[in-house]
Protein backbone atom coordinates (compact mmCIF):
# COMPACT_ATOMS: atom_id res chain seq x y z
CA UNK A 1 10.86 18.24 -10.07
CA UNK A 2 13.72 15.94 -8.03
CA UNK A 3 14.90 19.46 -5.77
CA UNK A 4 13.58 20.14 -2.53
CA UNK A 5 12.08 22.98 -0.78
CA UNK A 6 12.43 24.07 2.70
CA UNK A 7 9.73 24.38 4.40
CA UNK A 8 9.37 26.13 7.96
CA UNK A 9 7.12 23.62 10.09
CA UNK A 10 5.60 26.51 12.15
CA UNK A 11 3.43 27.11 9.10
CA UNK A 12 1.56 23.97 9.50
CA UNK A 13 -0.46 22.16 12.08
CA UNK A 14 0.23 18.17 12.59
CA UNK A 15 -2.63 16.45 11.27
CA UNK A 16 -2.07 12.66 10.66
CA UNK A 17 0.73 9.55 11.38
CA UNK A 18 1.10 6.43 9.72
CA UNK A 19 3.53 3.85 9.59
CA UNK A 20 6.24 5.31 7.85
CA UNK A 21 5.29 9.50 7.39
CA UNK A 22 3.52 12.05 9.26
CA UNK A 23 0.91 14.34 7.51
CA UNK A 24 0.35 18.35 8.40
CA UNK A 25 -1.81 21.13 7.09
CA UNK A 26 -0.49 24.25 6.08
CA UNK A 27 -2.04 27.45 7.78
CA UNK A 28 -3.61 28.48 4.50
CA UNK A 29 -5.51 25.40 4.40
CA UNK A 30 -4.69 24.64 0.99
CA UNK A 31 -2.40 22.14 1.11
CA UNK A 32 -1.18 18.97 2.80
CA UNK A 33 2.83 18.24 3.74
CA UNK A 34 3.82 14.26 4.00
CA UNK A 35 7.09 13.71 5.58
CA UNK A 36 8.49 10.15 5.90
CA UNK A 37 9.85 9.39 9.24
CA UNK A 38 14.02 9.87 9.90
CA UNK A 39 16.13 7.53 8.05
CA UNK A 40 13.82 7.07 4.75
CA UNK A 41 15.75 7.66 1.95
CA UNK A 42 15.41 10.43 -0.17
CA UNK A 43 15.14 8.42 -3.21
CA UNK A 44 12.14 7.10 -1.76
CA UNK A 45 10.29 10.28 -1.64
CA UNK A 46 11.52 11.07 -5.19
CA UNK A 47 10.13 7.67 -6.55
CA UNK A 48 6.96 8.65 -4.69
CA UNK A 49 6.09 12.06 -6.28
CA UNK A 50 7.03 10.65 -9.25
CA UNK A 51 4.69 8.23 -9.38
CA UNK A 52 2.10 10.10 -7.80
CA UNK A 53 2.35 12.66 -11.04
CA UNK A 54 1.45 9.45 -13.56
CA UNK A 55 -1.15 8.24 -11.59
CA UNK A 56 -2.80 11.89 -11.35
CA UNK A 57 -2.21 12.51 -15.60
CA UNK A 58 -3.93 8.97 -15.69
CA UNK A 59 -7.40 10.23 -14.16
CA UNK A 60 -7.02 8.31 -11.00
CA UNK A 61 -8.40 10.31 -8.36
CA UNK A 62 -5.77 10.87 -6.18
CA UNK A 63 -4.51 14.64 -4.52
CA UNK A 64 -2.56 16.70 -6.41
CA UNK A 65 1.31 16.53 -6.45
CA UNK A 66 2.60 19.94 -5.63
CA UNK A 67 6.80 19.82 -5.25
CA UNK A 68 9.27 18.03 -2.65
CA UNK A 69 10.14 19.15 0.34
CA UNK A 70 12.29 18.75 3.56
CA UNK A 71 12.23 20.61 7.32
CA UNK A 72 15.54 20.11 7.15
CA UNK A 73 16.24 16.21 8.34
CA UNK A 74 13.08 14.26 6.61
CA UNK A 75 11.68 14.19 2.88
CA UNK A 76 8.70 14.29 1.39
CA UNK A 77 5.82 16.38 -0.29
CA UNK A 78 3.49 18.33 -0.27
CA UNK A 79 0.05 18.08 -1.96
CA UNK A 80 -3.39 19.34 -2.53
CA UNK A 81 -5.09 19.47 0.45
CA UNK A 82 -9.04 17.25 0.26
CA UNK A 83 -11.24 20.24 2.36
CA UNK A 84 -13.21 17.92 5.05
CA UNK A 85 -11.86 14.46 4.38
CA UNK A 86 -11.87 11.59 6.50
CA UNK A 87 -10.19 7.62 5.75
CA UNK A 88 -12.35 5.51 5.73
CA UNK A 89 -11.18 3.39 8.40
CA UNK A 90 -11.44 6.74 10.25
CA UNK A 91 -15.12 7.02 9.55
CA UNK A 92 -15.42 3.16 10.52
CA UNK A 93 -13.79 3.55 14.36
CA UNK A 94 -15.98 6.43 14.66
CA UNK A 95 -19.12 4.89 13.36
CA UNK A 96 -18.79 1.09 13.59
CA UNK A 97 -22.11 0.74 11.35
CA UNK A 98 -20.39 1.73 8.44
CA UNK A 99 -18.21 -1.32 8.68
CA UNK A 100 -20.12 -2.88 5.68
CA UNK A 101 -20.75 -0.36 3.26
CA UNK A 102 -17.72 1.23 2.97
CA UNK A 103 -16.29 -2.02 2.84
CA UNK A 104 -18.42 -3.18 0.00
CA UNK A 105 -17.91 0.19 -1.65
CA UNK A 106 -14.07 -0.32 -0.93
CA UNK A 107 -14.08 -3.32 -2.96
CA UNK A 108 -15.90 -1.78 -6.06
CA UNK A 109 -13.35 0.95 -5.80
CA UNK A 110 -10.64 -1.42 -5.79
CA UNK A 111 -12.16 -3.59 -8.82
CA UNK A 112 -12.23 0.06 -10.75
CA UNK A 113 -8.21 0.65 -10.22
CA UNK A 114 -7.95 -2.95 -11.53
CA UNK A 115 -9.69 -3.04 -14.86
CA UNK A 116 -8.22 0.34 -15.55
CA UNK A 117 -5.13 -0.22 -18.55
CA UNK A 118 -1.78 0.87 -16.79
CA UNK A 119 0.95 3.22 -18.80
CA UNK A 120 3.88 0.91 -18.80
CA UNK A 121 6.06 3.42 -19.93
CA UNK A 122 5.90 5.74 -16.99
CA UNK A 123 5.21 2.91 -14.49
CA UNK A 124 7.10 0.24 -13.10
CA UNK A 125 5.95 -3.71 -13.75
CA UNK A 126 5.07 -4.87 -10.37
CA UNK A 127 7.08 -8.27 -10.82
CA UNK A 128 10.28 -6.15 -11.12
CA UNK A 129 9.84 -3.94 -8.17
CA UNK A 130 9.33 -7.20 -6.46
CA UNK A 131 12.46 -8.86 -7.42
CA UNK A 132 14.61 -5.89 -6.55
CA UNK A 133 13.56 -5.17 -3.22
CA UNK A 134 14.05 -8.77 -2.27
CA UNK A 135 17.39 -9.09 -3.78
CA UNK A 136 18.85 -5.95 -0.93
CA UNK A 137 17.70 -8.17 2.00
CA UNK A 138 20.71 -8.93 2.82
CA UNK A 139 20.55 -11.46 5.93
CA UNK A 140 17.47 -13.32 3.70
CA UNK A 141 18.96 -17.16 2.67
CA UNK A 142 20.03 -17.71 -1.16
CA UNK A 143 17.21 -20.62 -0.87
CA UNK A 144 14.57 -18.00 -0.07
CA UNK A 145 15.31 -15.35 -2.69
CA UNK A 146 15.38 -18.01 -5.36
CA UNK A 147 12.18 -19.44 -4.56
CA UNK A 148 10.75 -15.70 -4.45
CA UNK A 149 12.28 -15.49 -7.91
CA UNK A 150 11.16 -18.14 -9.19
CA UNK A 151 7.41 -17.55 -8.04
CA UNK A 152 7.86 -13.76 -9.50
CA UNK A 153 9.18 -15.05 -12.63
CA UNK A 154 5.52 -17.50 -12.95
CA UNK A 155 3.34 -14.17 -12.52
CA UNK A 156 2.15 -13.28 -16.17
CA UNK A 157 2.70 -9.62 -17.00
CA UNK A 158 -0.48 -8.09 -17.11
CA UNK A 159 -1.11 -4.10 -17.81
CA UNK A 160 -3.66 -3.02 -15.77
CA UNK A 161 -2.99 -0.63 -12.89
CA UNK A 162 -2.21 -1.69 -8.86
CA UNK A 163 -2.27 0.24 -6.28
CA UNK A 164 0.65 -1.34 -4.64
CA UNK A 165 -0.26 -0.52 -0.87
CA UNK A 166 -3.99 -1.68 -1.13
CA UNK A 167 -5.72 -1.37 2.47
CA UNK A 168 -8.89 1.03 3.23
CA UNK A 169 -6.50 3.76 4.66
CA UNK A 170 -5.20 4.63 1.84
CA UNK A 171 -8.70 5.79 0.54
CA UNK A 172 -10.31 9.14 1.84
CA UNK A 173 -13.34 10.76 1.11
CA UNK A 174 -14.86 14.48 1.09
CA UNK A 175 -18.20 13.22 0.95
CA UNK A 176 -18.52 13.57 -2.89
CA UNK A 177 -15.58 12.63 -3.71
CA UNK A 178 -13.51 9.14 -3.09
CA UNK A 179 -9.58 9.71 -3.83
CA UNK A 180 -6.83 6.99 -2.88
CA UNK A 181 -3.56 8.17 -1.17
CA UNK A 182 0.06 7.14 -0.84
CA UNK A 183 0.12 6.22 -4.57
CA UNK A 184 4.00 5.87 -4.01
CA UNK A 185 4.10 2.13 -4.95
CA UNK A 186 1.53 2.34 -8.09
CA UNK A 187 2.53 -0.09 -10.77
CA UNK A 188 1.65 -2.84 -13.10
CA UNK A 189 0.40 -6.42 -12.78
CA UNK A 190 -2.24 -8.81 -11.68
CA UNK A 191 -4.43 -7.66 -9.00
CA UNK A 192 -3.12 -10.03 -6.45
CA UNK A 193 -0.18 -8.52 -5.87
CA UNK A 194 -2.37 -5.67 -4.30
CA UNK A 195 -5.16 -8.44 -2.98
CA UNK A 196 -2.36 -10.27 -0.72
CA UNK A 197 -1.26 -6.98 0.58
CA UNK A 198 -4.52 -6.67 1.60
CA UNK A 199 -5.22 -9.95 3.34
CA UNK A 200 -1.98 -9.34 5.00
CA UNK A 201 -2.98 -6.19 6.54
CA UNK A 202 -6.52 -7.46 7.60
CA UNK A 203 -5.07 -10.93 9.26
CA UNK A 204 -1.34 -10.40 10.12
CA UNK A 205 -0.71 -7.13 12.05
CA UNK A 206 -0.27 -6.87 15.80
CA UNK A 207 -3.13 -5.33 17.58
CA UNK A 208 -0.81 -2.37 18.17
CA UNK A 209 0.32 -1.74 14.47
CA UNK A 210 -3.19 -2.19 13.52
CA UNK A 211 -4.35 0.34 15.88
CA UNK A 212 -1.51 2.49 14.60
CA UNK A 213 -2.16 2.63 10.81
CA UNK A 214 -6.00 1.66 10.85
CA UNK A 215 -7.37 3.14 13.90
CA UNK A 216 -8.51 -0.52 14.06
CA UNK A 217 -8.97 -3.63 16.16
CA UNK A 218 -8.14 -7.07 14.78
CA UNK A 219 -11.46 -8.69 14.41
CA UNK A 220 -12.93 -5.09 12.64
CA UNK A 221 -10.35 -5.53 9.95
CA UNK A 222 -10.78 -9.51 9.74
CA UNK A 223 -14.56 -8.27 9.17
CA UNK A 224 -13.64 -5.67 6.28
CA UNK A 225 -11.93 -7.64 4.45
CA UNK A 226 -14.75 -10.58 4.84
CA UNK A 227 -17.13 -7.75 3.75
CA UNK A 228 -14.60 -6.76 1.22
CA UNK A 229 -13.56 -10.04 -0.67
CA UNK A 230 -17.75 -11.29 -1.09
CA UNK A 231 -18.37 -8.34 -3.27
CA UNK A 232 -14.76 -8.31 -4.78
CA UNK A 233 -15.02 -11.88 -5.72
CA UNK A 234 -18.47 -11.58 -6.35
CA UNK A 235 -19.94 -14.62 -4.36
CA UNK A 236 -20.57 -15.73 -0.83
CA UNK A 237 -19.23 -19.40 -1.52
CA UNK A 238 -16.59 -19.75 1.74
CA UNK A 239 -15.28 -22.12 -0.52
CA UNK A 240 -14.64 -20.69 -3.56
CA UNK A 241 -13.09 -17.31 -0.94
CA UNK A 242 -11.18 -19.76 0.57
CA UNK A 243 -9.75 -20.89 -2.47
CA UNK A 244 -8.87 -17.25 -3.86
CA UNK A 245 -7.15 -16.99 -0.54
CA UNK A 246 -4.93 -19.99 -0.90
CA UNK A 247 -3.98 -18.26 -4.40
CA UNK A 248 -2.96 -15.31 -2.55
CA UNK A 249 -0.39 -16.90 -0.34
CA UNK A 250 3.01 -16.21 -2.56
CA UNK A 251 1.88 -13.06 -3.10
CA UNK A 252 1.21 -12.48 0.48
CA UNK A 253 4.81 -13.60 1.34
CA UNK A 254 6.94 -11.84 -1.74
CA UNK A 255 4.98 -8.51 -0.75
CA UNK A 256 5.79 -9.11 2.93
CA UNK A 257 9.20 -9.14 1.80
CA UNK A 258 8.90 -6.64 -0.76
CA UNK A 259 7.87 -4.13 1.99
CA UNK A 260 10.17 -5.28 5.00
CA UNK A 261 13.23 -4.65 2.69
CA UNK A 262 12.14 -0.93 1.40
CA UNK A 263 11.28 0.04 4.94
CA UNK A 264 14.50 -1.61 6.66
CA UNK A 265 16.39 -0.27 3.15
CA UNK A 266 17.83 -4.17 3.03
CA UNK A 267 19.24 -4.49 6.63
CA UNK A 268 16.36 -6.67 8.44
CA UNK A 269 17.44 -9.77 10.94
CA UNK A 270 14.71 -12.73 9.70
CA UNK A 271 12.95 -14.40 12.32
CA UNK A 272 12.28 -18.33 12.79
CA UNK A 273 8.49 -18.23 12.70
CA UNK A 274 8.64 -15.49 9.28
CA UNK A 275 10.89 -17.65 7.25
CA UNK A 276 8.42 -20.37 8.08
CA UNK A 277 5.67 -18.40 7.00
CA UNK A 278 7.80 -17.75 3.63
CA UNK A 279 8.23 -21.21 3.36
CA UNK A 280 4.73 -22.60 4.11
CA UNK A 281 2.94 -19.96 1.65
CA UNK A 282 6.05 -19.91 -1.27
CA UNK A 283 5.94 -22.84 -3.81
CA UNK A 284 8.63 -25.36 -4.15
CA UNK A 285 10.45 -25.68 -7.22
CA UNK A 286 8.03 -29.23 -7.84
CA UNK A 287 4.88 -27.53 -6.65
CA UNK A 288 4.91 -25.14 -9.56
């Protein structure tokens, strides 16, 4: 399972980019080739087909995991290609009226991969994935990493499935089917971890990233995840939202971190204005 393939790119047709991989078809139309941008580590990839074997065996619907591959400089893999799918936030920059329900039905779909019991034998707790990442950022202060630690360490262990990179484009459909995508960070733990990635994606991106990954403007996404959280939550009290946002804050920050050291592999220069975000939305050692 952990050897690649070569694979001759003149048998597929570039289909797809996202932040970190490219997606193309294969000629036959049977199956679809991810390949994570130069400089990714293979390891990554590996952890990623990995994982995306459990959560298949575990009735998620998700593609099929096929077998590793490289064109010779990047890794990946290739899977089962969905006939006629489309993201959802595809569907909702090309029809703006489906904004709301496939938001709403975003949010049931999300509640489903939460109350579904993880196997915590074949994937990783959440908290610990956490903790590692942030320990390789190298330029990130002692102070910092201990107050991450010490917020991971206060997150009960709970085994019930996370996506791990929860936004609405990683969720396609074929119009019978709904199957989530880029499974590579599935684990273990309390559904904020994947909640705060969320909020994070809908508030904090640049217009231009946002465009990039989502296909989306700012206020569309600030919209979803308005649409999203009312039916996730199951009220339309702005108070009681705004205080399950407040909840999400550490976990907004640790995954921020979580996510800047697997992409930068450790080696990230910290800003002013993100170690004050850090330190505005992580507890102090008296708060807890």
């Amino acid at each position: 399972m952990n050897t690649y393939e070569a694979i001759d790119l003149n048998d597929y047709i570039q289909t797809g980019e996202g932040g970190t991989a490219l997606t193309y078809n294969h000629k036959d139309g049977k199956t679809l080739a991810k390949l994570f941008m130069s400089g990714i580590a293979a390891d990554n990839t590996i952890r990623e087909f990995r994982t995306g074997h459990v959560v298949y065996d575990l009735g998620v619907p998700t593609p099929k995991p096929i077998r590793l591959i490289t064109d010779g400089e990047r890794f990946g893999a290739e899977y089962e290609l969905i006939q006629h799918k489309r993201s959802f936030t595809r569907i909702i920059s090309q029809e703006p009226d489906q904004l709301m329900p496939l938001s709403e039905r975003f949010a049931m779909l999300a509640k489903r991969i939460h109350q579904k019991p993880a196997d915590t034998q074949r994937l990783p707790d959440m908290r610990e994935l956490a903790g590692i990442w942030i320990d390789r950022l190298e330029s990130l202060p002692d102070d910092y990493k201990q107050r991450f630690h010490r917020f991971i360490d206060s997150v009960p262990a709970t085994p019930t499935c996370l996506h791990g990179d929860l936004h609405i484009g990683n969720i396609i459909t074929d119009g019978s089917r709904d199957l989530w995508i880029d499974v590579g960070d599935f684990a273990y733990g309390v559904p904020e971890w994947d909640l705060g990635m969320m909020y994070y994606g809908a508030h904090f991106l640049s217009p231009e990233r946002a465009d990039n990954i989502f296909h989306l403007d700012n206020d569309t996404l600030r919209a979803h995840w308005d649409a999203f959280a009312k039916v996730y939550y199951g009220t339309d009290s702005q108070e009681v939202l705004d205080a399950e946002v407040k909840k999400l804050q550490p976990f907004i920050a640790t995954k921020m971190a979580f996510f800047i050291s697997k992409l930068s592999d450790g080696k990230f220069s910290f800003s002013e204005p993100l170690l004050q975000l850090f330190d505005k939305y992580l507890p102090r050692e008296n708060e807890e």
